[in-house]
PDB file of N, CA and C in Angstrom:
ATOM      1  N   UNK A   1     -53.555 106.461 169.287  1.00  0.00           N
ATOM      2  CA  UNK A   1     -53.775 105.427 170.268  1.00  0.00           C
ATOM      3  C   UNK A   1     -52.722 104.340 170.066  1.00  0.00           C
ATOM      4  N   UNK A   2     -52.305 103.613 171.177  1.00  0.00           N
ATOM      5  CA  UNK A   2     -50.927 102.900 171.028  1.00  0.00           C
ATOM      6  C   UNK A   2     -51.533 101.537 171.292  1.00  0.00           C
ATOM      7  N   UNK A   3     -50.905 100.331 171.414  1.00  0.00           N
ATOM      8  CA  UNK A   3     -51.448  99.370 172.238  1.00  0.00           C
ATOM      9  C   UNK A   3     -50.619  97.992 171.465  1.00  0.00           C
ATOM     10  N   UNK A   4     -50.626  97.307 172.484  1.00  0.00           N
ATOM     11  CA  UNK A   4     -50.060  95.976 171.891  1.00  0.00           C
ATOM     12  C   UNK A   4     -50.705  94.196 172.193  1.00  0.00           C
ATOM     13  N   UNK A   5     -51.133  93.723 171.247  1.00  0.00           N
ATOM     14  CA  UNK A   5     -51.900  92.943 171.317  1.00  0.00           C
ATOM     15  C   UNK A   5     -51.154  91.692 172.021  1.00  0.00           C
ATOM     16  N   UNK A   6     -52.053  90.790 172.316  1.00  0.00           N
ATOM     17  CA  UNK A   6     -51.451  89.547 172.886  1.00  0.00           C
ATOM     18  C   UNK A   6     -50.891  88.787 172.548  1.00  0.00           C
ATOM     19  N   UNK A   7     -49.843  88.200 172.243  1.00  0.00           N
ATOM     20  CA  UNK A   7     -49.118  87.699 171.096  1.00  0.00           C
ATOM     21  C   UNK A   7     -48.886  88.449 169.828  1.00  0.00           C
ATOM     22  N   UNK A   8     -49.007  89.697 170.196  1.00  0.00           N
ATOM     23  CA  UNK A   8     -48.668  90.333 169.044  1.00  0.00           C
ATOM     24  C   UNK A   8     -47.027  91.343 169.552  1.00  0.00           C
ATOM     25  N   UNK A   9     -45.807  90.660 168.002  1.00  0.00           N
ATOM     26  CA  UNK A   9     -44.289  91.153 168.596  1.00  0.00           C
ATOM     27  C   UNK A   9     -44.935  92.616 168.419  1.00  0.00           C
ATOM     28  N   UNK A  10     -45.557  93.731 167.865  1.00  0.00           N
ATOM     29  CA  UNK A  10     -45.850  94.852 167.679  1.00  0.00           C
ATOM     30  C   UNK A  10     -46.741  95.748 168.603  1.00  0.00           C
ATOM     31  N   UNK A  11     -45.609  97.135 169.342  1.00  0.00           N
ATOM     32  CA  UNK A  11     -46.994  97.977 169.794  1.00  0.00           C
ATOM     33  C   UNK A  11     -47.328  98.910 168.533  1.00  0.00           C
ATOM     34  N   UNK A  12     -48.509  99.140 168.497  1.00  0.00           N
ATOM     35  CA  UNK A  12     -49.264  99.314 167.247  1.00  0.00           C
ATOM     36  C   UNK A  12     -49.836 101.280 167.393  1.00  0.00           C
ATOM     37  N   UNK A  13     -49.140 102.235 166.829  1.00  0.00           N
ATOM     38  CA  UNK A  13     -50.493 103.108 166.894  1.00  0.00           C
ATOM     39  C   UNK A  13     -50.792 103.929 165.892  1.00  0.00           C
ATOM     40  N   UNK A  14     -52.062 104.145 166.203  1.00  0.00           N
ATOM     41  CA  UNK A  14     -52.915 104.446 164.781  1.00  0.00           C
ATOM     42  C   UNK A  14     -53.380 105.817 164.861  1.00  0.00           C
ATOM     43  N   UNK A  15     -53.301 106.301 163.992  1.00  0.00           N
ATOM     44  CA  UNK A  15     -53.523 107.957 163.471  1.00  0.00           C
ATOM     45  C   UNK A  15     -53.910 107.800 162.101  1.00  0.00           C
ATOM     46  N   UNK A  16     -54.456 108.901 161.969  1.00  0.00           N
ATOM     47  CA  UNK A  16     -55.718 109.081 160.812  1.00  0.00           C
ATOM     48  C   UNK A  16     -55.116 108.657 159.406  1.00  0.00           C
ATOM     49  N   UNK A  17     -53.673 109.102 159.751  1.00  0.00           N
ATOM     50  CA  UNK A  17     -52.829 109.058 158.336  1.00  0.00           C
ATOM     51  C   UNK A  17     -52.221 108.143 158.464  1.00  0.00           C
ATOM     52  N   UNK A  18     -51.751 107.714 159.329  1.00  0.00           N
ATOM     53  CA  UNK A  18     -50.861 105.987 159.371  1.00  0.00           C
ATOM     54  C   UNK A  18     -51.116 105.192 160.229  1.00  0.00           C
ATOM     55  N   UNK A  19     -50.456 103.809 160.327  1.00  0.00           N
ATOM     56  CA  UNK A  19     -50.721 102.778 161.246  1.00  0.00           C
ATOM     57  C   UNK A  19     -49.376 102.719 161.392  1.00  0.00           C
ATOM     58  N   UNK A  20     -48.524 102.448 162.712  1.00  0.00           N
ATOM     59  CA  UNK A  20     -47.260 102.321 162.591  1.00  0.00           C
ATOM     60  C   UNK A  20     -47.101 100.733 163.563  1.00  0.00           C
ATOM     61  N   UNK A  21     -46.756 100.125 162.973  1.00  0.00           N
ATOM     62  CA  UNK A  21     -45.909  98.829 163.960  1.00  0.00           C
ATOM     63  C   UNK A  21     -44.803  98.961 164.871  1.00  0.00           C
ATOM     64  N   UNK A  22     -44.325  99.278 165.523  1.00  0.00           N
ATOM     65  CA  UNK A  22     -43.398  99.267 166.333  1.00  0.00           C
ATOM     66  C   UNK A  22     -42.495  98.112 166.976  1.00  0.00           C
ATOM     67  N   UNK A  23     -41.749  97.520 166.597  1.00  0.00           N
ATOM     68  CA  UNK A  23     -40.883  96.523 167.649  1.00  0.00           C
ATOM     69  C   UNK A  23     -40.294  96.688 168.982  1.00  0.00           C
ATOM     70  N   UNK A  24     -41.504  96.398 169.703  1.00  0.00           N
ATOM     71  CA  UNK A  24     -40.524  96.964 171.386  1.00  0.00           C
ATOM     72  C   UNK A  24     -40.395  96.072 171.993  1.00  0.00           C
ATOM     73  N   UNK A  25     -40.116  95.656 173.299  1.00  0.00           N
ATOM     74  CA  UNK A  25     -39.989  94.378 173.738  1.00  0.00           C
ATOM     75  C   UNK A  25     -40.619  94.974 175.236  1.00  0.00           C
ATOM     76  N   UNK A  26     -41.638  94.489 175.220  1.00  0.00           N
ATOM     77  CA  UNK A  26     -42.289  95.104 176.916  1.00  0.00           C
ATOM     78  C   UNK A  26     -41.692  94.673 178.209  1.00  0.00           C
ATOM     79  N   UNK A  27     -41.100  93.772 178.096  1.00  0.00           N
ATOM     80  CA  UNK A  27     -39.953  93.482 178.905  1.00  0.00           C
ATOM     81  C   UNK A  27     -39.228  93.730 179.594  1.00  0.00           C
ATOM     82  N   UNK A  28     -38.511  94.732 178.404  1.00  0.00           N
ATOM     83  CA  UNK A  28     -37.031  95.727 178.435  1.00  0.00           C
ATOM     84  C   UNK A  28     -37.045  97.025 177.884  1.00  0.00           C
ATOM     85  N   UNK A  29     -38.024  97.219 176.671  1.00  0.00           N
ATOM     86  CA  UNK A  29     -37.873  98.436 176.430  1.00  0.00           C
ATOM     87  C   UNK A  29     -38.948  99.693 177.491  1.00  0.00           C
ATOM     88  N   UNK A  30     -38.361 100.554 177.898  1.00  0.00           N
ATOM     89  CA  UNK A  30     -39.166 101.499 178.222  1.00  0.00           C
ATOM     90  C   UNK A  30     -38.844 102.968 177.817  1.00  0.00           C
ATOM     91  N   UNK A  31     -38.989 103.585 178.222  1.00  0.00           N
ATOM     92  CA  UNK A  31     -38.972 105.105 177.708  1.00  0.00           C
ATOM     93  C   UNK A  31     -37.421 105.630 177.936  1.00  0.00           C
ATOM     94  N   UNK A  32     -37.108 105.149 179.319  1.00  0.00           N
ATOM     95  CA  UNK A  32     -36.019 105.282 179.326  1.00  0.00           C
ATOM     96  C   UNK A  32     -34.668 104.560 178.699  1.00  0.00           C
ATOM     97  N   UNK A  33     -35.179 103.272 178.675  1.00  0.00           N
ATOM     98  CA  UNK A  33     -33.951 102.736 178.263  1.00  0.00           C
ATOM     99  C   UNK A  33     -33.651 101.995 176.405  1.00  0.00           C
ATOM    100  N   UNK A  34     -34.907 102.478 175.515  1.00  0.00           N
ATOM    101  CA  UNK A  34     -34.917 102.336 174.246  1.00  0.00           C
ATOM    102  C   UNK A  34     -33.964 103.172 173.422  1.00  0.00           C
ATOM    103  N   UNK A  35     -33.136 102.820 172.729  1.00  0.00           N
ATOM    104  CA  UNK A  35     -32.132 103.686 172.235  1.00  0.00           C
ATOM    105  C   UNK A  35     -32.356 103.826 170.567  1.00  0.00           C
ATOM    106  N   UNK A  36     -33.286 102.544 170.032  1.00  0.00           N
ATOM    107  CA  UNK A  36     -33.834 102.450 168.462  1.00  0.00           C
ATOM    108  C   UNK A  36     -34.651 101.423 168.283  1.00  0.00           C
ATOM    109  N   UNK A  37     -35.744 101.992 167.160  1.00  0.00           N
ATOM    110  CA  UNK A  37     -36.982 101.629 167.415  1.00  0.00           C
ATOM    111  C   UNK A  37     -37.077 100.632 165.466  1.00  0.00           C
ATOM    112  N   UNK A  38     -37.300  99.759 166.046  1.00  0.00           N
ATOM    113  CA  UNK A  38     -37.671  99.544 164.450  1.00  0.00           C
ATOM    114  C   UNK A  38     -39.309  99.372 164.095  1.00  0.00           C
ATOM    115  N   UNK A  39     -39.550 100.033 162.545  1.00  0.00           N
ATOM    116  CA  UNK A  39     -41.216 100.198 162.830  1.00  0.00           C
ATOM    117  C   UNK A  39     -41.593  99.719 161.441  1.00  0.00           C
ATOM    118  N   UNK A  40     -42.539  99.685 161.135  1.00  0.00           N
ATOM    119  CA  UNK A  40     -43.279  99.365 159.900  1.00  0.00           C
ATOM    120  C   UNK A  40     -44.372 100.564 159.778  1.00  0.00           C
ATOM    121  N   UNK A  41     -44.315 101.748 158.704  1.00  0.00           N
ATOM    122  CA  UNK A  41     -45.720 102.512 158.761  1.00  0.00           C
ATOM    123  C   UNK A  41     -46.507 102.238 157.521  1.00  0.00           C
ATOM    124  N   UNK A  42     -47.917 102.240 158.022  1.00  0.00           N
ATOM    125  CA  UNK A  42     -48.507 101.553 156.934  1.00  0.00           C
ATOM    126  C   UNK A  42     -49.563 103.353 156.173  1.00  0.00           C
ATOM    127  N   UNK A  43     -49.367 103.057 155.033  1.00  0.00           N
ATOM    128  CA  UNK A  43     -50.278 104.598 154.740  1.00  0.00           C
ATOM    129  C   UNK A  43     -51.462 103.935 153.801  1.00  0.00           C
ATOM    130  N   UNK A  44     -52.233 104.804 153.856  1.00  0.00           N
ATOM    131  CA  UNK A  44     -53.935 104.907 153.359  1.00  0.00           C
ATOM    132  C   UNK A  44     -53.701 104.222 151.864  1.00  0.00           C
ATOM    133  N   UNK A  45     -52.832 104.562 151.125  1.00  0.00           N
ATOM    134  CA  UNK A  45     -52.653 104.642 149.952  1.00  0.00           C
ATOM    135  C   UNK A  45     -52.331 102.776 149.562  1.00  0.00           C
ATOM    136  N   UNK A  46     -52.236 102.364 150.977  1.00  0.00           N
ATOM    137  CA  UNK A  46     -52.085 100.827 151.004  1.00  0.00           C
ATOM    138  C   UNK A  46     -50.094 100.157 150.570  1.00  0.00           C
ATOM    139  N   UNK A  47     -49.393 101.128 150.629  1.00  0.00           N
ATOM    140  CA  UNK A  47     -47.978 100.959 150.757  1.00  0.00           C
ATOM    141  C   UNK A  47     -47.676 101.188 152.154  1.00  0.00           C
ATOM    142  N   UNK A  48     -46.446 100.180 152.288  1.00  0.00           N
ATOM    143  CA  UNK A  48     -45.563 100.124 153.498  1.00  0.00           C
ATOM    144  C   UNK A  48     -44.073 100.849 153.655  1.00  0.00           C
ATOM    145  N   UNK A  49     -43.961 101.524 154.994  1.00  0.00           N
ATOM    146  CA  UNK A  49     -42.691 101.775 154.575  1.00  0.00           C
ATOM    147  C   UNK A  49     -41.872 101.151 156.372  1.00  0.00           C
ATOM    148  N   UNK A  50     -40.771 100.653 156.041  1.00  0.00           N
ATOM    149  CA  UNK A  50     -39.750 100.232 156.918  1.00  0.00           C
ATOM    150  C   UNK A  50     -39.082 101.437 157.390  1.00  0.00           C
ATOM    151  N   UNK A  51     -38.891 102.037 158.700  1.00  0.00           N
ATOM    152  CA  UNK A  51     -38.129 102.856 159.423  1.00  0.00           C
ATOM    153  C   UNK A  51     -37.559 102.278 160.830  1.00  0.00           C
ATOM    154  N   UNK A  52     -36.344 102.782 160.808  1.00  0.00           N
ATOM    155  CA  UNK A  52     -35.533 102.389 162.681  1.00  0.00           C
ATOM    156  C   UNK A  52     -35.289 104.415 163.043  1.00  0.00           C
ATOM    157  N   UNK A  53     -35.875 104.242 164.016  1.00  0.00           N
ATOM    158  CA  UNK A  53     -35.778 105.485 164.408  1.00  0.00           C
ATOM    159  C   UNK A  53     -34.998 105.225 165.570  1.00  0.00           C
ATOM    160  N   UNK A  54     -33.699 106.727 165.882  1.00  0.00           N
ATOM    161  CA  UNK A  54     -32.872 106.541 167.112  1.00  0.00           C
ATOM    162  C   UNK A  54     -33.267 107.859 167.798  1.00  0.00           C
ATOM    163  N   UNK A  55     -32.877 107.841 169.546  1.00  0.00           N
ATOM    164  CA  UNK A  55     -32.822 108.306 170.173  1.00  0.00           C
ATOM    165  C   UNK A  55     -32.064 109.353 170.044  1.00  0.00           C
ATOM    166  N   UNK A  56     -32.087 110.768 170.693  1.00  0.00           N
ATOM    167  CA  UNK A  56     -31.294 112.123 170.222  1.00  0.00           C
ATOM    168  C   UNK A  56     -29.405 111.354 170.916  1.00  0.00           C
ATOM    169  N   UNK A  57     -29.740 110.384 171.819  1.00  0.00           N
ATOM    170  CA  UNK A  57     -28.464 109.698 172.943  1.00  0.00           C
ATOM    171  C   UNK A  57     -27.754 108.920 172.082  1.00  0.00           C
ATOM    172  N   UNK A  58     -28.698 107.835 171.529  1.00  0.00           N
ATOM    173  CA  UNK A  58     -28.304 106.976 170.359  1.00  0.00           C
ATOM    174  C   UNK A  58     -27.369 107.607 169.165  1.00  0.00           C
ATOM    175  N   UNK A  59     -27.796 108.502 168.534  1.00  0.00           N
ATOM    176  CA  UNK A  59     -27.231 109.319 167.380  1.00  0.00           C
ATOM    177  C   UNK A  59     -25.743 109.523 167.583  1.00  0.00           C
ATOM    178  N   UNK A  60     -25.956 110.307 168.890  1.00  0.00           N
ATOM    179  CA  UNK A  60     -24.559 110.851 169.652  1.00  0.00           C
ATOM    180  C   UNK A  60     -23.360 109.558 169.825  1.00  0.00           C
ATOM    181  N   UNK A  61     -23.985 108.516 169.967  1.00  0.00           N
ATOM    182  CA  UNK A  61     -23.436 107.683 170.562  1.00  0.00           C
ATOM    183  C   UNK A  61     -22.752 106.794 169.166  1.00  0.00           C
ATOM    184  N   UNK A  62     -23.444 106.345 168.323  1.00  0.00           N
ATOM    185  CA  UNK A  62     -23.202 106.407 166.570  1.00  0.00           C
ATOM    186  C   UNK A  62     -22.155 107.516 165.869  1.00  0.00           C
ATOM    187  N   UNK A  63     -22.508 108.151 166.347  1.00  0.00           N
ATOM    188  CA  UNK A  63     -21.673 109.729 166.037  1.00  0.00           C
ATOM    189  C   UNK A  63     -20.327 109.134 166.408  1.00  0.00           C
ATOM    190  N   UNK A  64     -19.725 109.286 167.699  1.00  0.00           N
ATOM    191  CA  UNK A  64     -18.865 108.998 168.389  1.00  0.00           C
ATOM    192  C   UNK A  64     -18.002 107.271 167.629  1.00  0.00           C
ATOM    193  N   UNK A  65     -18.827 106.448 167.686  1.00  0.00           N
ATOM    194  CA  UNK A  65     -18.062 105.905 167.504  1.00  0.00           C
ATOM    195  C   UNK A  65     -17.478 105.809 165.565  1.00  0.00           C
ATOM    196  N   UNK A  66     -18.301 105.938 165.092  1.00  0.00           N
ATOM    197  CA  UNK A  66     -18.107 106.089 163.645  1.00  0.00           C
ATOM    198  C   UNK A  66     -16.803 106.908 163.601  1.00  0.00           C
ATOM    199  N   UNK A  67     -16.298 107.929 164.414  1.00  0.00           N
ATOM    200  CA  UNK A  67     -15.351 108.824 164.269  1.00  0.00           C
ATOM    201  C   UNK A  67     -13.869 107.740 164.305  1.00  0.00           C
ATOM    202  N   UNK A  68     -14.281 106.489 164.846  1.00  0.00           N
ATOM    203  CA  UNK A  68     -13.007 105.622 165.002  1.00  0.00           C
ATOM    204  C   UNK A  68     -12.547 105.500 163.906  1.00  0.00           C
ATOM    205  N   UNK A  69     -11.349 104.922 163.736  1.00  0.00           N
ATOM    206  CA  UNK A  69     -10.932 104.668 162.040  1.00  0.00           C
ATOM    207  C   UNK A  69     -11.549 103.158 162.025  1.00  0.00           C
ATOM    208  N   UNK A  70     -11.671 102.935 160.328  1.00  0.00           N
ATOM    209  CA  UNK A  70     -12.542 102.127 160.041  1.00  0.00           C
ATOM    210  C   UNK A  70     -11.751 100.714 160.514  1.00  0.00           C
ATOM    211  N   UNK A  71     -10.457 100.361 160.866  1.00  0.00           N
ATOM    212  CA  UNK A  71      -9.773  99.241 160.714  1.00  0.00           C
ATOM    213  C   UNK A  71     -10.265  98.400 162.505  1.00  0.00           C
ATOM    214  N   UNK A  72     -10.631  99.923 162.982  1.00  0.00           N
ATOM    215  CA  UNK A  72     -10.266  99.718 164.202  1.00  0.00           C
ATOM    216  C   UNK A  72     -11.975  99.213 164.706  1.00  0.00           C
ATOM    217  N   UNK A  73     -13.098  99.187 163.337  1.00  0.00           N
ATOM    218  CA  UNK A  73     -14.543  98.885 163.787  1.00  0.00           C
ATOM    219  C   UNK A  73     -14.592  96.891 163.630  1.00  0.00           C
ATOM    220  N   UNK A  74     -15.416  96.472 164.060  1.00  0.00           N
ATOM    221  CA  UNK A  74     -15.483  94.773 163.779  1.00  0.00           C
ATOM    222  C   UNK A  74     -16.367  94.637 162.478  1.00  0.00           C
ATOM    223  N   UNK A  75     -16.483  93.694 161.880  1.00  0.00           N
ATOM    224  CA  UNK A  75     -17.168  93.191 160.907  1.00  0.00           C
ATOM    225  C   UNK A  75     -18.418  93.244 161.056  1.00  0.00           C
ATOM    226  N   UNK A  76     -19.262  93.851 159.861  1.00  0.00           N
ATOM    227  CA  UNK A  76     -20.612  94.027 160.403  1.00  0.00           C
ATOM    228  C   UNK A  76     -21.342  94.807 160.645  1.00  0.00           C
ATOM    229  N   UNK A  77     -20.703  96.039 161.191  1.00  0.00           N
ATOM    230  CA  UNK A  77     -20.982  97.054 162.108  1.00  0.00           C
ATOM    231  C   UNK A  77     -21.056  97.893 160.707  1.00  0.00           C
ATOM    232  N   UNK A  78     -22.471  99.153 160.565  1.00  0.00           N
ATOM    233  CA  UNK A  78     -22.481  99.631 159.749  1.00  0.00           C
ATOM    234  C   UNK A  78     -21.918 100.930 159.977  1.00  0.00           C
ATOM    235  N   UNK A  79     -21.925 102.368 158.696  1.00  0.00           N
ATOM    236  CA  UNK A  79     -21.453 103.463 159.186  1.00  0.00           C
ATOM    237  C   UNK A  79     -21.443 103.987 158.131  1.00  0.00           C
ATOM    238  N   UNK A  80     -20.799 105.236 158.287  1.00  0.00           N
ATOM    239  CA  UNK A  80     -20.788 105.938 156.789  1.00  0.00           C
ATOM    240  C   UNK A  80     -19.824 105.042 155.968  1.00  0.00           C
ATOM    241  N   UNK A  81     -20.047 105.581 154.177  1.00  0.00           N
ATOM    242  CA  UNK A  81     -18.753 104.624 153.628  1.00  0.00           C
ATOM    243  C   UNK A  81     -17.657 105.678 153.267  1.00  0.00           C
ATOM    244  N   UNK A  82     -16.506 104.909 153.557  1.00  0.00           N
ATOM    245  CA  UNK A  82     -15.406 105.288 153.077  1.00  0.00           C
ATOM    246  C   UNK A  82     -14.962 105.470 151.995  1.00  0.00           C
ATOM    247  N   UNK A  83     -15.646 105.444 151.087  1.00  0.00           N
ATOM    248  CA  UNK A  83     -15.032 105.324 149.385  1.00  0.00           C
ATOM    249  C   UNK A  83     -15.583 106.500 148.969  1.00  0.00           C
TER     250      UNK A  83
END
């Protein structure tokens, strides 16, 4: 079950084994146009874990540009490392 509370930044959904937080922006994000998701899953065991999940488009699109040489990326911008 999904759902997002009223003043709450999180859509929320819950399954037997986790609770996941989600950062979406109801706004702007929709199905179509979300490219990465950042989440919080919470497990039984009472630990948290932090995940950004991307789109199969997103990846591709990461993919692509990472292939640039590194001089040619701006400050900031993460990627594989070079060393």
């Amino acid at each position: 079950m999904a759902f997002m509370g009223a003043g709450d930044p999180y859509t929320t959904v819950t399954e037997r084994t986790f609770v996941a937080r989600l950062l979406l922006d109801p706004r702007t994000d929709t199905v179509d146009t979300v490219a990465n998701v950042d989440a919080f899953v919470d497990l039984p065991d009472g630990s948290t874990w932090a995940r950004t999940m991307f789109s199969i488009d997103e990846v591709g699109r990461l993919l692509a540009r990472w292939k640039e040489p590194v001089r040619m990326r701006t400050a900031g911008t993460f990627g594989p490392s070079t060393s």
